[in-house]
Protein backbone atom coordinates (compact mmCIF):
# COMPACT_ATOMS: atom_id res chain seq x y z
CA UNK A 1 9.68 -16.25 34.49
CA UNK A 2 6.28 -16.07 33.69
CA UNK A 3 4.39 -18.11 30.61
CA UNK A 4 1.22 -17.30 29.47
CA UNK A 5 -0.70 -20.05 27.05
CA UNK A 6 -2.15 -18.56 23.94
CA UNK A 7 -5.59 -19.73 25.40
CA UNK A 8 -5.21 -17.78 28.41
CA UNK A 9 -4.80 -14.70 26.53
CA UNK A 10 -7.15 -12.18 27.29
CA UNK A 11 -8.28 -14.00 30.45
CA UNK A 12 -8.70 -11.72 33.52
CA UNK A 13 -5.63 -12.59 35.67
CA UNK A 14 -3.45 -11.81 32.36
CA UNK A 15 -5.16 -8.84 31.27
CA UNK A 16 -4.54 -7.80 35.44
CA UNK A 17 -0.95 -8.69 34.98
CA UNK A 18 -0.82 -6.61 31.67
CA UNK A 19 -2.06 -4.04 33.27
CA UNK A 20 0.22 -3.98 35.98
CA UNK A 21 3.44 -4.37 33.32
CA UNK A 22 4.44 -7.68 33.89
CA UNK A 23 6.65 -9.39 31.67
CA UNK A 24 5.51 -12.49 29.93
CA UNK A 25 6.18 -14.74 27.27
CA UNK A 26 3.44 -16.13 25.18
CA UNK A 27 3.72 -19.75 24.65
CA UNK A 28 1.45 -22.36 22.62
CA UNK A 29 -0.28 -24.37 25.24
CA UNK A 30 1.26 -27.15 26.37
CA UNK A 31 4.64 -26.02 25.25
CA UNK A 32 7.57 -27.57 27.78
CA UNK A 33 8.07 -24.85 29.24
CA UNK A 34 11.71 -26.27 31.90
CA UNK A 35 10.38 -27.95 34.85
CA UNK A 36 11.30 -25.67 37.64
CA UNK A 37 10.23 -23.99 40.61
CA UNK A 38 10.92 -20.52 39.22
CA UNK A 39 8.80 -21.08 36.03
CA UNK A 40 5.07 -20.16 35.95
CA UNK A 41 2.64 -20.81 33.38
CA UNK A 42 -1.15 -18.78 33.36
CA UNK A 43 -3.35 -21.62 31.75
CA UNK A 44 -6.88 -21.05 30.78
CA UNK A 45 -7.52 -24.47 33.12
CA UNK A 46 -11.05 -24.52 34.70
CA UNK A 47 -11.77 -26.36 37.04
CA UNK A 48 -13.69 -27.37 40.04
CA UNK A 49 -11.92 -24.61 41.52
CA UNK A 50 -13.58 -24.68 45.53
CA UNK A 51 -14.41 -28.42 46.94
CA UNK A 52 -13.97 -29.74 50.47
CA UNK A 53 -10.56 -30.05 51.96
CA UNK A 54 -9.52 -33.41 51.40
CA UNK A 55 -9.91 -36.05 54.39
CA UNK A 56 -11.11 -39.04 55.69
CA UNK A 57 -13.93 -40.40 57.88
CA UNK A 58 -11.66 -42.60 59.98
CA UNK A 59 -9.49 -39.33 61.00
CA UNK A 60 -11.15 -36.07 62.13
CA UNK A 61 -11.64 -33.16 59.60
CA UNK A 62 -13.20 -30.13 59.86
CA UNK A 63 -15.22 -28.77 56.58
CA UNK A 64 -12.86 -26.16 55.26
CA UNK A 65 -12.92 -25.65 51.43
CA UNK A 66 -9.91 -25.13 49.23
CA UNK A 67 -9.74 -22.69 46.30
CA UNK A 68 -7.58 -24.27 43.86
CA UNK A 69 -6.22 -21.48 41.26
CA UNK A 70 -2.27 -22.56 41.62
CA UNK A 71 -0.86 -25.31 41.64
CA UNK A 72 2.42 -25.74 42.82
CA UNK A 73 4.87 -24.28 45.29
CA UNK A 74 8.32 -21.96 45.02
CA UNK A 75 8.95 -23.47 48.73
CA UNK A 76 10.67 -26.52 48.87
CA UNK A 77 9.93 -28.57 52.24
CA UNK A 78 11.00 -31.64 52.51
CA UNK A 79 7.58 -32.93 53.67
CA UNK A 80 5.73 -31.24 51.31
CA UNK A 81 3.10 -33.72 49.56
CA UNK A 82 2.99 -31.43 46.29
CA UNK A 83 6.56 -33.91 45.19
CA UNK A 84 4.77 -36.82 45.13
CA UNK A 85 1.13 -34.98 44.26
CA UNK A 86 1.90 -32.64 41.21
CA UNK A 87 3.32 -34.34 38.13
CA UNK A 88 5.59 -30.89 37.34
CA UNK A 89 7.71 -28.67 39.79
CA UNK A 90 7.07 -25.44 37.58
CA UNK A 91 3.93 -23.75 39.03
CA UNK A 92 0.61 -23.41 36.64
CA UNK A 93 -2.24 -20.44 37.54
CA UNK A 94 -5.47 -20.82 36.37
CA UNK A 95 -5.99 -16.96 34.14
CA UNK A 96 -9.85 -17.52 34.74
CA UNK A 97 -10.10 -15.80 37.80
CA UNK A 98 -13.28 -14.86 36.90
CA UNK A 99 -14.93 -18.43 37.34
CA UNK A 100 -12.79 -18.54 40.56
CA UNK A 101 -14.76 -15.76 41.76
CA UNK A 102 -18.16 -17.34 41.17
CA UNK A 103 -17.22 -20.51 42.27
CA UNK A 104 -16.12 -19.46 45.54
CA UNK A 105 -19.71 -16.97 45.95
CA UNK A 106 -21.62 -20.07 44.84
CA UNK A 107 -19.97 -21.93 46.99
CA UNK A 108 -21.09 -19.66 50.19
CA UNK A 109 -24.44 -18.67 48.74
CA UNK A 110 -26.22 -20.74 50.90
CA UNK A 111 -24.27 -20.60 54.47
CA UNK A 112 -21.34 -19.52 56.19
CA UNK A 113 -17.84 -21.13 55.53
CA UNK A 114 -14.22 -21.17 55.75
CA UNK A 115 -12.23 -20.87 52.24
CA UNK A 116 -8.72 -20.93 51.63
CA UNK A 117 -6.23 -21.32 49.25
CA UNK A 118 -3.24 -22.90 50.92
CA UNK A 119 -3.86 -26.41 49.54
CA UNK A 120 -1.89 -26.46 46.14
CA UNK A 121 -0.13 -23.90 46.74
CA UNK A 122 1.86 -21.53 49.75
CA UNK A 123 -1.10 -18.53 49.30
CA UNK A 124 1.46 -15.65 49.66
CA UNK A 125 4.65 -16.71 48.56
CA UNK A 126 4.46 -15.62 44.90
CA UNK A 127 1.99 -12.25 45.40
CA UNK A 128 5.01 -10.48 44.44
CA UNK A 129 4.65 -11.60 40.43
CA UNK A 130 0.77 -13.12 40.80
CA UNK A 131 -0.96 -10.94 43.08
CA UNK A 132 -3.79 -13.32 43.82
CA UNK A 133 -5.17 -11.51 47.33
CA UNK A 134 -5.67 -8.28 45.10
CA UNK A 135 -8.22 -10.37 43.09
CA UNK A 136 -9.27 -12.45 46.33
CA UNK A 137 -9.68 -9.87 48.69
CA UNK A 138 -12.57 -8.19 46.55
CA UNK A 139 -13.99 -11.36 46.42
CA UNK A 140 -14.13 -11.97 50.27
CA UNK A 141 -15.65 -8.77 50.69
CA UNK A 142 -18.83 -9.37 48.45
CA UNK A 143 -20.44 -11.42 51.24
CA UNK A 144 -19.95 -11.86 55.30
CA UNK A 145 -20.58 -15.50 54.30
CA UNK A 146 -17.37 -16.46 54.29
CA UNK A 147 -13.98 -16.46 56.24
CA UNK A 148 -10.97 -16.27 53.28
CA UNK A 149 -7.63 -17.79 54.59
CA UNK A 150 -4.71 -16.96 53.18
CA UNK A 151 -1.80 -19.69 54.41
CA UNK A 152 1.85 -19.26 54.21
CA UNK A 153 5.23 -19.85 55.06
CA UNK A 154 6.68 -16.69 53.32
CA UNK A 155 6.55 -12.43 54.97
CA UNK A 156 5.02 -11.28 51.46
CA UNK A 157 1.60 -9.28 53.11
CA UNK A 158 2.69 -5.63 51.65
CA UNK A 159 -0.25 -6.44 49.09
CA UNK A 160 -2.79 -7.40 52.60
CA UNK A 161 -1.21 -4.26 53.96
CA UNK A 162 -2.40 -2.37 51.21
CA UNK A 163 -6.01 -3.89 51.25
CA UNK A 164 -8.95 -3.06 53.84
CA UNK A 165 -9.26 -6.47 55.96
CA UNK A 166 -12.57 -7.67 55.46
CA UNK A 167 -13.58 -11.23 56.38
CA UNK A 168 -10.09 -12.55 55.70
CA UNK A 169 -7.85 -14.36 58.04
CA UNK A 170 -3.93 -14.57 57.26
CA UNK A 171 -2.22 -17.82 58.79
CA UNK A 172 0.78 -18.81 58.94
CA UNK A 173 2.87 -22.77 59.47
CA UNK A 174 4.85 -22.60 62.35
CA UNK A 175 8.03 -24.68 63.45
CA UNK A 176 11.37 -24.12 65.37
CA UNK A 177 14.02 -22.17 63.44
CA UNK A 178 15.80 -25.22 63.68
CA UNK A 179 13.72 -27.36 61.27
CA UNK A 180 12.99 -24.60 59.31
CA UNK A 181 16.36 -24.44 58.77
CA UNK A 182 16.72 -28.13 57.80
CA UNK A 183 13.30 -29.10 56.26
CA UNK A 184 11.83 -26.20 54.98
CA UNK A 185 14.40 -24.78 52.58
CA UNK A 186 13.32 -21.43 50.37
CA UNK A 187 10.68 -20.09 53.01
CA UNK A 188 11.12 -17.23 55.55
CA UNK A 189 12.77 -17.27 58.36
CA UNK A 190 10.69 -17.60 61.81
CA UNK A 191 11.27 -14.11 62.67
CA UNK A 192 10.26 -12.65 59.64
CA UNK A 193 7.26 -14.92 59.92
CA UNK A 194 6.15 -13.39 63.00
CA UNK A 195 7.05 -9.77 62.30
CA UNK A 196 4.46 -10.12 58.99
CA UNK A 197 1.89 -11.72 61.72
CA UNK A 198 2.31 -8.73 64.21
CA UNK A 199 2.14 -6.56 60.73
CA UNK A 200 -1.08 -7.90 59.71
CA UNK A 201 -2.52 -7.79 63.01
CA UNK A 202 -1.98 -4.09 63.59
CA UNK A 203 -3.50 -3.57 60.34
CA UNK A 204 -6.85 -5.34 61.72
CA UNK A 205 -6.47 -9.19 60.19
CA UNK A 206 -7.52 -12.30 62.22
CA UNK A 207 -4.22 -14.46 62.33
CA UNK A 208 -4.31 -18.37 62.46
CA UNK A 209 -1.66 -20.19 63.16
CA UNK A 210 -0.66 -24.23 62.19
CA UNK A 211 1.69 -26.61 64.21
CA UNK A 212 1.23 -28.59 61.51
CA UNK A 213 3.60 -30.76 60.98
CA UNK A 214 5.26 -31.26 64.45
CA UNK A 215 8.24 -33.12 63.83
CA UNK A 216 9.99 -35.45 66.46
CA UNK A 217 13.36 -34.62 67.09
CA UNK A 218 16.18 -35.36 70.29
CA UNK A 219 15.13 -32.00 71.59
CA UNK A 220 11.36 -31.64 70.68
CA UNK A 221 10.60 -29.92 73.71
CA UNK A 222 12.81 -27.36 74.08
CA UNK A 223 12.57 -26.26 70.40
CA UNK A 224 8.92 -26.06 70.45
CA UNK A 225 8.80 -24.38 74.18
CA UNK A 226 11.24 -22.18 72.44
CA UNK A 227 8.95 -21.48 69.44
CA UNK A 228 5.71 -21.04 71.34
CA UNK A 229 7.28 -18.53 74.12
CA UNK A 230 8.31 -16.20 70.50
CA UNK A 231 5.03 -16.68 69.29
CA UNK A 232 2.98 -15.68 72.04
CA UNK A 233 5.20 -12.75 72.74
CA UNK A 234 5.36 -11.87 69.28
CA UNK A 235 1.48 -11.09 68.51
CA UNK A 236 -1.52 -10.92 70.85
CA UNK A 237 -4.09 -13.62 71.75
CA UNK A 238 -6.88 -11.37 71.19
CA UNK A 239 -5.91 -11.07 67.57
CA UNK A 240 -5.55 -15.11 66.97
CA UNK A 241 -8.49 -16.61 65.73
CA UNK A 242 -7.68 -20.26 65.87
CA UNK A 243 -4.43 -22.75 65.90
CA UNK A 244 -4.15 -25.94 64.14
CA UNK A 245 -1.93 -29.02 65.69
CA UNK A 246 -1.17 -32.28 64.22
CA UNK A 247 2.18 -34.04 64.04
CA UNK A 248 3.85 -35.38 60.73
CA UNK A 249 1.95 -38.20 58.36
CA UNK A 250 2.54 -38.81 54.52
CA UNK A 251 1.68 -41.59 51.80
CA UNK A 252 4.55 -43.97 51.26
CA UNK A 253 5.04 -42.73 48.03
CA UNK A 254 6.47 -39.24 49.67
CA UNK A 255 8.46 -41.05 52.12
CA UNK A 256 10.16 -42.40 48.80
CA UNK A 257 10.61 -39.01 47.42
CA UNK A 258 11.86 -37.39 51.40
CA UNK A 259 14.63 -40.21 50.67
CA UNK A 260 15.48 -39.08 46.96
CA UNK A 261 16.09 -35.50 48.63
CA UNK A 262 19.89 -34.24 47.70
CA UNK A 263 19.89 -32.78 51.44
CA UNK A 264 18.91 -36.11 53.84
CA UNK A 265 16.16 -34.83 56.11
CA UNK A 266 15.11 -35.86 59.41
CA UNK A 267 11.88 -36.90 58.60
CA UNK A 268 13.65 -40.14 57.98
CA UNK A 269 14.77 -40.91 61.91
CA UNK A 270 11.39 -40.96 62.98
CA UNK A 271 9.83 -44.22 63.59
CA UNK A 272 6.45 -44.68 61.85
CA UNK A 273 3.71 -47.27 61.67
CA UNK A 274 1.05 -47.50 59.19
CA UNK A 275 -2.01 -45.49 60.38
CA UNK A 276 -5.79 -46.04 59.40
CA UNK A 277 -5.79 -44.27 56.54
CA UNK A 278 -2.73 -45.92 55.05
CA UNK A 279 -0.29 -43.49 55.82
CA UNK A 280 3.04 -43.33 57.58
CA UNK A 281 2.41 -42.22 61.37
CA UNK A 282 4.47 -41.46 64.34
CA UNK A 283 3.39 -44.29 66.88
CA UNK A 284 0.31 -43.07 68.85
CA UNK A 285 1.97 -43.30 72.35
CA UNK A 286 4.36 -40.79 70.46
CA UNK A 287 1.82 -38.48 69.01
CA UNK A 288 -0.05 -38.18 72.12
CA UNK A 289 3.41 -36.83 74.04
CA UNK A 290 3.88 -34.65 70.98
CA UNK A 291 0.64 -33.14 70.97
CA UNK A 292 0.10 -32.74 74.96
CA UNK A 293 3.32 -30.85 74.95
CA UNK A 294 2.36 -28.64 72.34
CA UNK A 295 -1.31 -27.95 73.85
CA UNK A 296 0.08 -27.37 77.12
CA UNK A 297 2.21 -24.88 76.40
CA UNK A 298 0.42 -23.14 74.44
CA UNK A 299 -2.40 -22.75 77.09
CA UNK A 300 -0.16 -22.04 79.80
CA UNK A 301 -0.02 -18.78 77.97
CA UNK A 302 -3.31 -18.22 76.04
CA UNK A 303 -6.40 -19.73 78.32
CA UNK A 304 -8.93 -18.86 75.40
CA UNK A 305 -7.65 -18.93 72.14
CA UNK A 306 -9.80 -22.06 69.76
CA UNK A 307 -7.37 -24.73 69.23
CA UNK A 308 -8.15 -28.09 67.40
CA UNK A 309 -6.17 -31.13 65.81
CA UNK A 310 -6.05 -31.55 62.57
CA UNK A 311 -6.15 -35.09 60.85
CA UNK A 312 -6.28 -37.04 64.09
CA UNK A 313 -7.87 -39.47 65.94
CA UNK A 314 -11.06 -39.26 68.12
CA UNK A 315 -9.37 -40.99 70.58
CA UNK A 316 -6.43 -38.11 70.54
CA UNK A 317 -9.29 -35.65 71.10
CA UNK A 318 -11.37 -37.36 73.98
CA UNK A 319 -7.82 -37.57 75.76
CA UNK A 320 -6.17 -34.50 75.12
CA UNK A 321 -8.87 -31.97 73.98
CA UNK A 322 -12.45 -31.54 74.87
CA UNK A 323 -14.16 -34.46 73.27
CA UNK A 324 -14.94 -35.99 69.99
CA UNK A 325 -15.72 -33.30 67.48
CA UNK A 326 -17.80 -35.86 65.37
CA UNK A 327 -18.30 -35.54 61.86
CA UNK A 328 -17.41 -32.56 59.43
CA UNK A 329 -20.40 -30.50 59.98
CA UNK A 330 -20.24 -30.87 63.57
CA UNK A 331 -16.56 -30.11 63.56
CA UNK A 332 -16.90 -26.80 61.59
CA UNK A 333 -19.40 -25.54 63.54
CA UNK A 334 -16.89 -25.27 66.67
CA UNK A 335 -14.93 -23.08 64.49
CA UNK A 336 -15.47 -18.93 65.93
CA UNK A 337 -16.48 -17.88 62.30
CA UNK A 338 -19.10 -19.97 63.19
CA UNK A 339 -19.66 -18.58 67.22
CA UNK A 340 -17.62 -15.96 68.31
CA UNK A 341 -15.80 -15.56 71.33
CA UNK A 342 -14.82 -12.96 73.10
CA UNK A 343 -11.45 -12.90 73.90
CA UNK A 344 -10.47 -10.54 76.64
């Protein structure tokens, strides 16, 4: 169901959904609305809507930006950091997409970079009731300054299908069907996954993809052999602009909430130390295994496509990749938005 605050009345992204004949319920603001994942709530919340991907100097981060217009997810992964993040489980929208848009153009005025939504929120899962890329996608196209990610774990694209793809990229979080199965309750299916990638695709997007996490399990190789061999028959390599890998890390706190799960996860097997930046980690003799694997295989099929780790140690990088990154800036500038290659 969605809520819309009296103060959001009027505000673009309502008068859009008006338009479009949704049906809402006006409620005073800050009425307790029930606390669930099928509730949203269109708030006249501004914000510092675009800001740096959140990270830390001791792991390596690259220098995307996050647009942060929802918050909250319909997806309900057992690793998700949103449980122990958010204070609600129903999902609030900022109705000011019209500061959104300037934010994100100021934020681009002066150089090129990456901007996604995908922090806060799964970007695609709810563009069924909140059509966010029809606003977004505008946006994107108002200046070749920027590359506009839109992350998910869901197959909703028919509005991208719809759309002209201009600077956009659509990514999606990859893992076995297995763990999808056991950890990522609510989202699509694998297949369907890669059948809106090879949809997207045809239709002229960039595609990302993200290992991200990996997650140790008794048969880790042969699940994520299996997963890579359907991904890389699924779509082309020409078409991929980058893949992200990192393996599984959390705050305590959400290893407290993984445990307070109805449905016992595996997360909980693994064996973790505490990393640099205080959170739980796989041990690194296990993470480097885990991430060789991964980067192997993939290669073995696609010699070219730009693949980096995400949250993870120099030292991972000098051994398993092609050297420290170094710093943010230096990081992003590897990205192909930044110097394209020619895949052939």
């Amino acid at each position: 169901m969605i809520f819309v605050e009296k103060s959001a009345l009027g505000l673009p992204l309502t008068a859009f959904l008006e338009r479009e004949g949704a049906d809402m319920t006006v409620i005073d603001d800050g009425f307790p609305v029930e606390d669930k994942k099928s509730n949203i709530v269109l708030t006249a919340r501004k914000d510092n809507f675009v800001h740096p991907c959140p990270g830390t100097g001791i792991y390596r981060c690259c220098n995307y930006h996050v647009a942060d217009i929802m918050q909250g997810c319909p997806f309900d992964c057992a690793y998700c950091i949103l449980q122990a993040y958010l204070p609600h489980r129903h999902i609030r929208v900022s109705a000011d997409t019209a500061a959104v848009r300037e934010a994100i153009l100021a934020a681009v005025k002066n150089g090129k970079r990456r901007v996604g939504t995908g922090e806060l929120s799964d970007s695609l899962a709810l563009d069924g009731l909140v059509p966010l890329s029809r606003i977004l996608m505008p946006v994107a196209a108002e200046t070749d300054n920027i590359q506009f990610e839109f992350k998910t774990k869901s197959d909703r694209v028919e509005n991208l299908l719809a759309m002209r793809p201009v600077n956009a990229v659509v990514s999606w979080s990859l893992n076995p069907q297995e763990i999808i199965d056991k950890e990522e309750p609510l989202t699509a299916p694998l297949a369907r996954r890669l059948e809106a990638a090879r949809a997207c695709s045809r239709h002229g997007y960039k595609l990302g993809f993200h290992f991200d996490p990996l997650i140790m399990t008794e048969n880790f190789r042969e699940l994520y052999s299996g997963l890579i061999e359907r991904l890389t028959d699924s779509v082309e390599e020409s078409s991929v602009e980058f893949i992200s890998v990192s393996t599984f890390r959390c705050p305590a706190e959400l290893l407290d909430c993984i445990r307070r799960r109805k449905t016992p996860s595996s997360l909980l097997l693994g064996d973790f130390i505490r990393g640099l930046d205080g959170k739980a980690r796989y041990f690194k003799a296990v993470r480097v295994e885990m991430l060789r694997f991964v980067l192997e295989s993939l290669r073995k099929r696609w010699k070219k496509v730009f693949i980096y780790f995400c949250m993870e140690h120099e030292s991972l990088w000098d051994k398993l990749l092609a050297g420290d990154p170094g710093d943010r800036e230096s990081f992003e500038a590897l990205f192909p938005f930044y110097s394209p290659r020619i895949i052939s």
